[in-house]
Protein backbone atom coordinates (compact mmCIF):
# COMPACT_ATOMS: atom_id res chain seq x y z
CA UNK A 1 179.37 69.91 92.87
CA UNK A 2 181.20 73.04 93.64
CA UNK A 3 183.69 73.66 91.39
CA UNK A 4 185.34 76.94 89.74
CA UNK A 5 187.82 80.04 91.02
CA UNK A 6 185.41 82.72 93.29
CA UNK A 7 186.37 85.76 95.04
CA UNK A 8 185.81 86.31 98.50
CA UNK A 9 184.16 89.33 98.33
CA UNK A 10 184.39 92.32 100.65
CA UNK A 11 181.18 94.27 101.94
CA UNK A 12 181.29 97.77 100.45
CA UNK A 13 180.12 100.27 103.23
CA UNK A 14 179.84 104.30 103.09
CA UNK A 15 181.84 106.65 105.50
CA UNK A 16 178.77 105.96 107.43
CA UNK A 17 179.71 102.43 107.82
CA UNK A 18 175.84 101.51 105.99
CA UNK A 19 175.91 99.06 103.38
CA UNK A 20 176.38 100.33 99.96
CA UNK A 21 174.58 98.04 97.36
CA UNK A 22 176.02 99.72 94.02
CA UNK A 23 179.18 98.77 95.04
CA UNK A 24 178.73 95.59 95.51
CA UNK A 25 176.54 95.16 92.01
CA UNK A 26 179.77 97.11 90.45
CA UNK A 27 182.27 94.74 91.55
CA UNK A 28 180.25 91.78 90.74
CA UNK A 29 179.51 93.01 87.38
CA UNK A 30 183.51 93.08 86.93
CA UNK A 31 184.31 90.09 88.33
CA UNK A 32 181.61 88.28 86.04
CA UNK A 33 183.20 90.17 82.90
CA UNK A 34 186.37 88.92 84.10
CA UNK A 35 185.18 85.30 83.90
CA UNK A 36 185.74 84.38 87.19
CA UNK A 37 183.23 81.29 88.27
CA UNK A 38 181.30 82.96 91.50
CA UNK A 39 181.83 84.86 94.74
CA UNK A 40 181.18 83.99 98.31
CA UNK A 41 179.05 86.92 100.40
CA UNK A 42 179.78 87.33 103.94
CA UNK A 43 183.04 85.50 103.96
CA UNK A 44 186.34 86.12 106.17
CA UNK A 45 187.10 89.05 103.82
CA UNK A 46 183.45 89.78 103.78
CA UNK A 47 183.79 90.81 107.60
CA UNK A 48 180.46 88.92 108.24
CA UNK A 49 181.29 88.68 111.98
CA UNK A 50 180.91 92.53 112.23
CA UNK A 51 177.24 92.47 111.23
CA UNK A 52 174.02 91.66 112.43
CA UNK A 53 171.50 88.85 111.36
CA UNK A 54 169.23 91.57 109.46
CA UNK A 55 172.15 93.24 107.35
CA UNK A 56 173.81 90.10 106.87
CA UNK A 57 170.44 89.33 105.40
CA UNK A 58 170.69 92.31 103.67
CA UNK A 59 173.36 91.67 101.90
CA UNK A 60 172.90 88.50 100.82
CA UNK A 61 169.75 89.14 99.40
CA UNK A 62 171.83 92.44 97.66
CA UNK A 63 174.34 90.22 96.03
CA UNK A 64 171.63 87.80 94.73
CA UNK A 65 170.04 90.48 93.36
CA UNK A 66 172.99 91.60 91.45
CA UNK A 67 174.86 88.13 90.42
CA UNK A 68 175.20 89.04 86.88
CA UNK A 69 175.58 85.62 85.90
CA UNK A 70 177.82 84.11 88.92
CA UNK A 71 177.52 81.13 90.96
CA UNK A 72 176.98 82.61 94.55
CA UNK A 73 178.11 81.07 97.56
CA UNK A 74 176.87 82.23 101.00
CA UNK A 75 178.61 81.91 104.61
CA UNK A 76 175.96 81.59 107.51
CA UNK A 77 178.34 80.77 110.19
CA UNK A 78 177.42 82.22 113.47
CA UNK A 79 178.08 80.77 117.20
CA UNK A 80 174.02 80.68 117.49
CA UNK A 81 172.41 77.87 115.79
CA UNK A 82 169.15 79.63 115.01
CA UNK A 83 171.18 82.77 113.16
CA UNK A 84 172.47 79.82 110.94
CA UNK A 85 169.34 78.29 109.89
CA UNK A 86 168.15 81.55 109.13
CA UNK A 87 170.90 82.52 107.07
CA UNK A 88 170.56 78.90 105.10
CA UNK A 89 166.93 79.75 104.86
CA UNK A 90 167.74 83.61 103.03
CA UNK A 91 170.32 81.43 100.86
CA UNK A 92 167.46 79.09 99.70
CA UNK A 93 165.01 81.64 98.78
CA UNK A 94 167.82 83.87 97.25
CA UNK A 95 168.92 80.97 94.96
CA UNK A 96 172.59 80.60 96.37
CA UNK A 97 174.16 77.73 94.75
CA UNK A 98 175.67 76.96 97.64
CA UNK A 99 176.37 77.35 101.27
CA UNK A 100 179.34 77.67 103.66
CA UNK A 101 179.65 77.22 107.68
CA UNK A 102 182.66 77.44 109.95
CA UNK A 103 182.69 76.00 113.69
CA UNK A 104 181.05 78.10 116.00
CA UNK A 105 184.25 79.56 117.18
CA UNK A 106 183.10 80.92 120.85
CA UNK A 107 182.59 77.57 122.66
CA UNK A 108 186.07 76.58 121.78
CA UNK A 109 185.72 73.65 124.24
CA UNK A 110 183.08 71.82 122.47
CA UNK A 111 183.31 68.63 122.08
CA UNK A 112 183.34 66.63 119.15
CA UNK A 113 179.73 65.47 119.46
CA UNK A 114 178.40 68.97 119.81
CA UNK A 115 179.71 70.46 116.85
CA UNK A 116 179.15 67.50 115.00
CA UNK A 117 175.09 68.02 116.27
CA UNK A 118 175.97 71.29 115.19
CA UNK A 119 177.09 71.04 111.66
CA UNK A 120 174.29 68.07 111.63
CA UNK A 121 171.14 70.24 111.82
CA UNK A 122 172.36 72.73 109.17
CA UNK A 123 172.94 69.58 106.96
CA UNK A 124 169.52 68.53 107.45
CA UNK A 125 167.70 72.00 106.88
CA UNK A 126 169.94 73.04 104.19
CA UNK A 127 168.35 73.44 100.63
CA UNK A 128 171.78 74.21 98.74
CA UNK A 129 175.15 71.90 99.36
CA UNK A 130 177.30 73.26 102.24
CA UNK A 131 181.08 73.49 102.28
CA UNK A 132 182.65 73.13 105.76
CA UNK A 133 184.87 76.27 106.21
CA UNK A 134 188.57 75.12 108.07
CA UNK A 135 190.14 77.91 109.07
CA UNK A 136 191.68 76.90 112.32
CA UNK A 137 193.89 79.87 113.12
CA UNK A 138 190.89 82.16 113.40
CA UNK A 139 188.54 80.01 115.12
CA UNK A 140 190.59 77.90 116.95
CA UNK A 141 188.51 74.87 116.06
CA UNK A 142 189.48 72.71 113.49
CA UNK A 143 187.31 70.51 110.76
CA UNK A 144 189.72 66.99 112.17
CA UNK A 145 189.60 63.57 111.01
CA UNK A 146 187.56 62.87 114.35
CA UNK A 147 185.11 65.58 113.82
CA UNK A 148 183.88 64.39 110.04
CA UNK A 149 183.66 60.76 111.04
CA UNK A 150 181.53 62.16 113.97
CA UNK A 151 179.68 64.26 111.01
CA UNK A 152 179.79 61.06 108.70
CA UNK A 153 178.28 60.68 104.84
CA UNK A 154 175.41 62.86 104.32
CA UNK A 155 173.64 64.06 100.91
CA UNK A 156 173.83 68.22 102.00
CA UNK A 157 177.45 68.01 102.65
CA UNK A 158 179.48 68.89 99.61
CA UNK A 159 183.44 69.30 100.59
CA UNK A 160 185.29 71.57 102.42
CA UNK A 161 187.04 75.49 102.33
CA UNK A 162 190.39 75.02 103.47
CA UNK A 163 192.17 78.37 104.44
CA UNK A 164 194.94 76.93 106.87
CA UNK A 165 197.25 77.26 104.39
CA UNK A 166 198.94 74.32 105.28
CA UNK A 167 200.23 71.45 102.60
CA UNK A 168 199.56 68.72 105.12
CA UNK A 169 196.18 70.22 105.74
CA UNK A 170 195.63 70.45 101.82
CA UNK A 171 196.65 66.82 101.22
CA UNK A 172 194.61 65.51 103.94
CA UNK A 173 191.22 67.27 103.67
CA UNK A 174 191.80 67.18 99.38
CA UNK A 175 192.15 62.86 100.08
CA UNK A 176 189.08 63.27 102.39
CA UNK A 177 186.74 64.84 100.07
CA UNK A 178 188.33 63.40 97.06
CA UNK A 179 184.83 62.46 95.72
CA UNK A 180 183.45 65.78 96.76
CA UNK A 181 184.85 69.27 96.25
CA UNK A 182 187.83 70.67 97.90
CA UNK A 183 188.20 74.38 97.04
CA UNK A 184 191.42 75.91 98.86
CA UNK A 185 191.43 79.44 100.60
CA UNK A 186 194.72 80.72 99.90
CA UNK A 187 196.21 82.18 96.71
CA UNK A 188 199.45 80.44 97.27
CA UNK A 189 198.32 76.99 97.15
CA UNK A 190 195.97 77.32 93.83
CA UNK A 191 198.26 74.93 91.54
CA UNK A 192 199.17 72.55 94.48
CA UNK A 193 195.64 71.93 95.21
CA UNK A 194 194.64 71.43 91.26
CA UNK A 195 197.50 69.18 91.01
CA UNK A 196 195.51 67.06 93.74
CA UNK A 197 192.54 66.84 92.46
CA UNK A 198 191.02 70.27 93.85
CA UNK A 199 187.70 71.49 92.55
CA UNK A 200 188.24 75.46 92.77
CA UNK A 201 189.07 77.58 95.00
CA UNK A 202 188.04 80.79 96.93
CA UNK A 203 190.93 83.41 97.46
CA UNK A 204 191.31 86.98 98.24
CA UNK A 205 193.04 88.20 95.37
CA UNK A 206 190.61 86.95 92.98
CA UNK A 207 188.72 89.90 94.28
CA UNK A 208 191.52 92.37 92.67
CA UNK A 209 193.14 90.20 90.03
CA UNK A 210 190.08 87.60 89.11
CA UNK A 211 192.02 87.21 85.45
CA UNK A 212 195.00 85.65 87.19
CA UNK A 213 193.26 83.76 89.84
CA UNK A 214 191.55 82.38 86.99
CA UNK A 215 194.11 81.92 85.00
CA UNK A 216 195.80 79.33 86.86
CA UNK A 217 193.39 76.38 86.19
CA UNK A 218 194.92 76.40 82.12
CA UNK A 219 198.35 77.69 83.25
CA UNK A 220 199.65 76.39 86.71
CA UNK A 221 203.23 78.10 85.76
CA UNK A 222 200.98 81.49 87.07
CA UNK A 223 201.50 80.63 90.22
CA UNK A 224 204.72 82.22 90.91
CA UNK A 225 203.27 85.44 89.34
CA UNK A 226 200.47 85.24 91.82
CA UNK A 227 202.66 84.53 94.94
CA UNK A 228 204.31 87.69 94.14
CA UNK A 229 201.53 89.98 94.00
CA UNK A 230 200.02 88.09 97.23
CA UNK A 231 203.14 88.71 99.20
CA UNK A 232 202.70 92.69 98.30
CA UNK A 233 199.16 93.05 99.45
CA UNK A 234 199.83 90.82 102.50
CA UNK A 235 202.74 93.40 103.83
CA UNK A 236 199.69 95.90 104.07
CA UNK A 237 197.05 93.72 105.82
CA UNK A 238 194.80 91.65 103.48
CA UNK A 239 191.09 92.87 103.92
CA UNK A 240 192.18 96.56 104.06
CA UNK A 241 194.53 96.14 101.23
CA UNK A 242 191.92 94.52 98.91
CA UNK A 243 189.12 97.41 99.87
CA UNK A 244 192.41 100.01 99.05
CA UNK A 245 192.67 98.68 95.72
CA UNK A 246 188.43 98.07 95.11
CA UNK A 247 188.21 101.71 95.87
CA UNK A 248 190.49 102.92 93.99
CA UNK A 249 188.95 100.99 90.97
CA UNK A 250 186.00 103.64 91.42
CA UNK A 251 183.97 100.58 92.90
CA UNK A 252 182.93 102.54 96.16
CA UNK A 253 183.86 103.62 99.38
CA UNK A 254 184.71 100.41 101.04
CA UNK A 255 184.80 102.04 104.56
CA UNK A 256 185.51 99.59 107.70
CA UNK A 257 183.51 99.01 110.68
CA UNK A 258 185.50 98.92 114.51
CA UNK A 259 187.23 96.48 115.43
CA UNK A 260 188.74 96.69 111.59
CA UNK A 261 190.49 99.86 110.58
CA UNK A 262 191.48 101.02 106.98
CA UNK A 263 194.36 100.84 105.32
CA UNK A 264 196.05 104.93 105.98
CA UNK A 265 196.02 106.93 102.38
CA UNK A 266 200.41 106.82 102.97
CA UNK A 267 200.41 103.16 102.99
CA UNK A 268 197.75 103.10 100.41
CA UNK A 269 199.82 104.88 98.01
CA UNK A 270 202.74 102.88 98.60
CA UNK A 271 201.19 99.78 97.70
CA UNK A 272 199.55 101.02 94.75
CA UNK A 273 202.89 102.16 93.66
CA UNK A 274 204.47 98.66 93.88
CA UNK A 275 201.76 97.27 92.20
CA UNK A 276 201.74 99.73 89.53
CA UNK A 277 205.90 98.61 89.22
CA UNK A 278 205.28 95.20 89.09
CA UNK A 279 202.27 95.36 86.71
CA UNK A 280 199.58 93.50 88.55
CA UNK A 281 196.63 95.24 88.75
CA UNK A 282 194.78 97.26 85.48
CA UNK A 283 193.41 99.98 86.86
């Protein structure tokens, strides 16, 4: 079972745009003082699409390395099969305690069958449990009612990442894996999904504020507290808003690599001046 409050952890790179390991070993080193329960390498705010199968390997294998005592979750989503087993494979022999895989979002016309042949023959290779990842507005496919009958019982498959940020989404996939683990994707939603019968979740700001994210689980009343200071890194763009703030916690660089831009020094300053107001972040 997969179970706990992880951060979604950005990949650190120099003004060179190369990966920079010490950064990532620093902010994982924080976030396990913080007492959050894990991080997931390579997700969404990990950028993973922006990076090849060898430094995706890379970093996975530089996050294992540097755990520090969390649970590790690893995304090996990819549109080519064969990058995905590969990526389940690194997982395995890194010791990941767990796995997560989106649709393969190119072949947005696939049917049902395919990407349940799909999700199938990571299932069978896999040698940690996998979450499905449901994040519909980004890949345009969704994990439906039709597509995990086609998928059906099997012992790999764990539960599900659900970063709609939907309540009807929340109720129906949390009912569907009700004897499994439903971990919710968006900050907002922490306490609803708790309240029905969630295991965990995996949001961006427990990347910045793992106390709070944390917190939650013993005091739902949080939540509003947590809304707020997701609304003011939202107005800036999340994944260069979260690098912003990691970098100016002395964590690294945390450059970008094109398509993605950084968040401009003015803006920069003006959220870390509303977040200094408000109180949200200890710097």
């Amino acid at each position: 079972m997969i179970t706990g409050a992880y951060a979604p952890v950005p990949t650190p790179l120099d003004a060179s745009g190369v990966l920079e390991p010490a950064a990532l070993g620093r902010h994982l080193a924080w976030l396990a003082a913080e007492k959050l329960d894990g991080a997931l390498i390579l997700g969404t705010n990990g950028e993973f699409a922006s990076f090849s199968l060898p430094e995706r390997e890379l970093v996975a294998r530089a996050a294992a390395s540097q755990s520090h005592g969390l649970k590790l979750l690893l995304n090996v989503g990819a549109n080519a099969l064969p990058e995905v087993l590969a990526l389940a494979a690194t997982g395995a022999e890194c010791g990941y305690a767990g796995l997560l895989c989106p649709p393969p979002c190119y072949f947005r016309n696939a049917s049902v069958a395919g990407l349940a042949a799909f999700f199938r023959a990571l299932l069978d290779c896999a040698k940690a449990p996998v979450l499905l990842y449901h994040i519909p507005q980004v890949t345009g496919i969704a994990i439906s009612d039709e597509l995990l009958a086609a998928i059906g019982a099997h012992p790999n498959l764990a539960g599900v990442k659900d970063s709609s940020g939907e309540e009807p989404e929340l109720r129906r996939l949390s009912a569907h894996f009700a004897q499994g683990a439903y971990l919710v994707g968006n900050d907002k939603l922490i306490a609803p999904a708790l309240a029905a019968g969630g295991k965990g979740s995996i949001t961006a700001c427990a990347s910045v504020i793992p106390d709070l994210v944390k917190s939650i689980e013993r005091k739902p009343d949080n939540q509003v507290k947590l809304n707020s200071v997701r609304n003011m890194i939202e107005k800036f763009g999340l994944m260069p808003a979260v690098k912003a703030i990691l970098r100016r916690k002395g964590f690294g660089h945390y450059g970008t690599r094109p398509p993605m831009v950084g968040l401009p020094e003015a803006q920069a300053q003006q959220m870390m001046a509303m977040l200094d107001m408000f109180g949200a972040i200890r710097w």
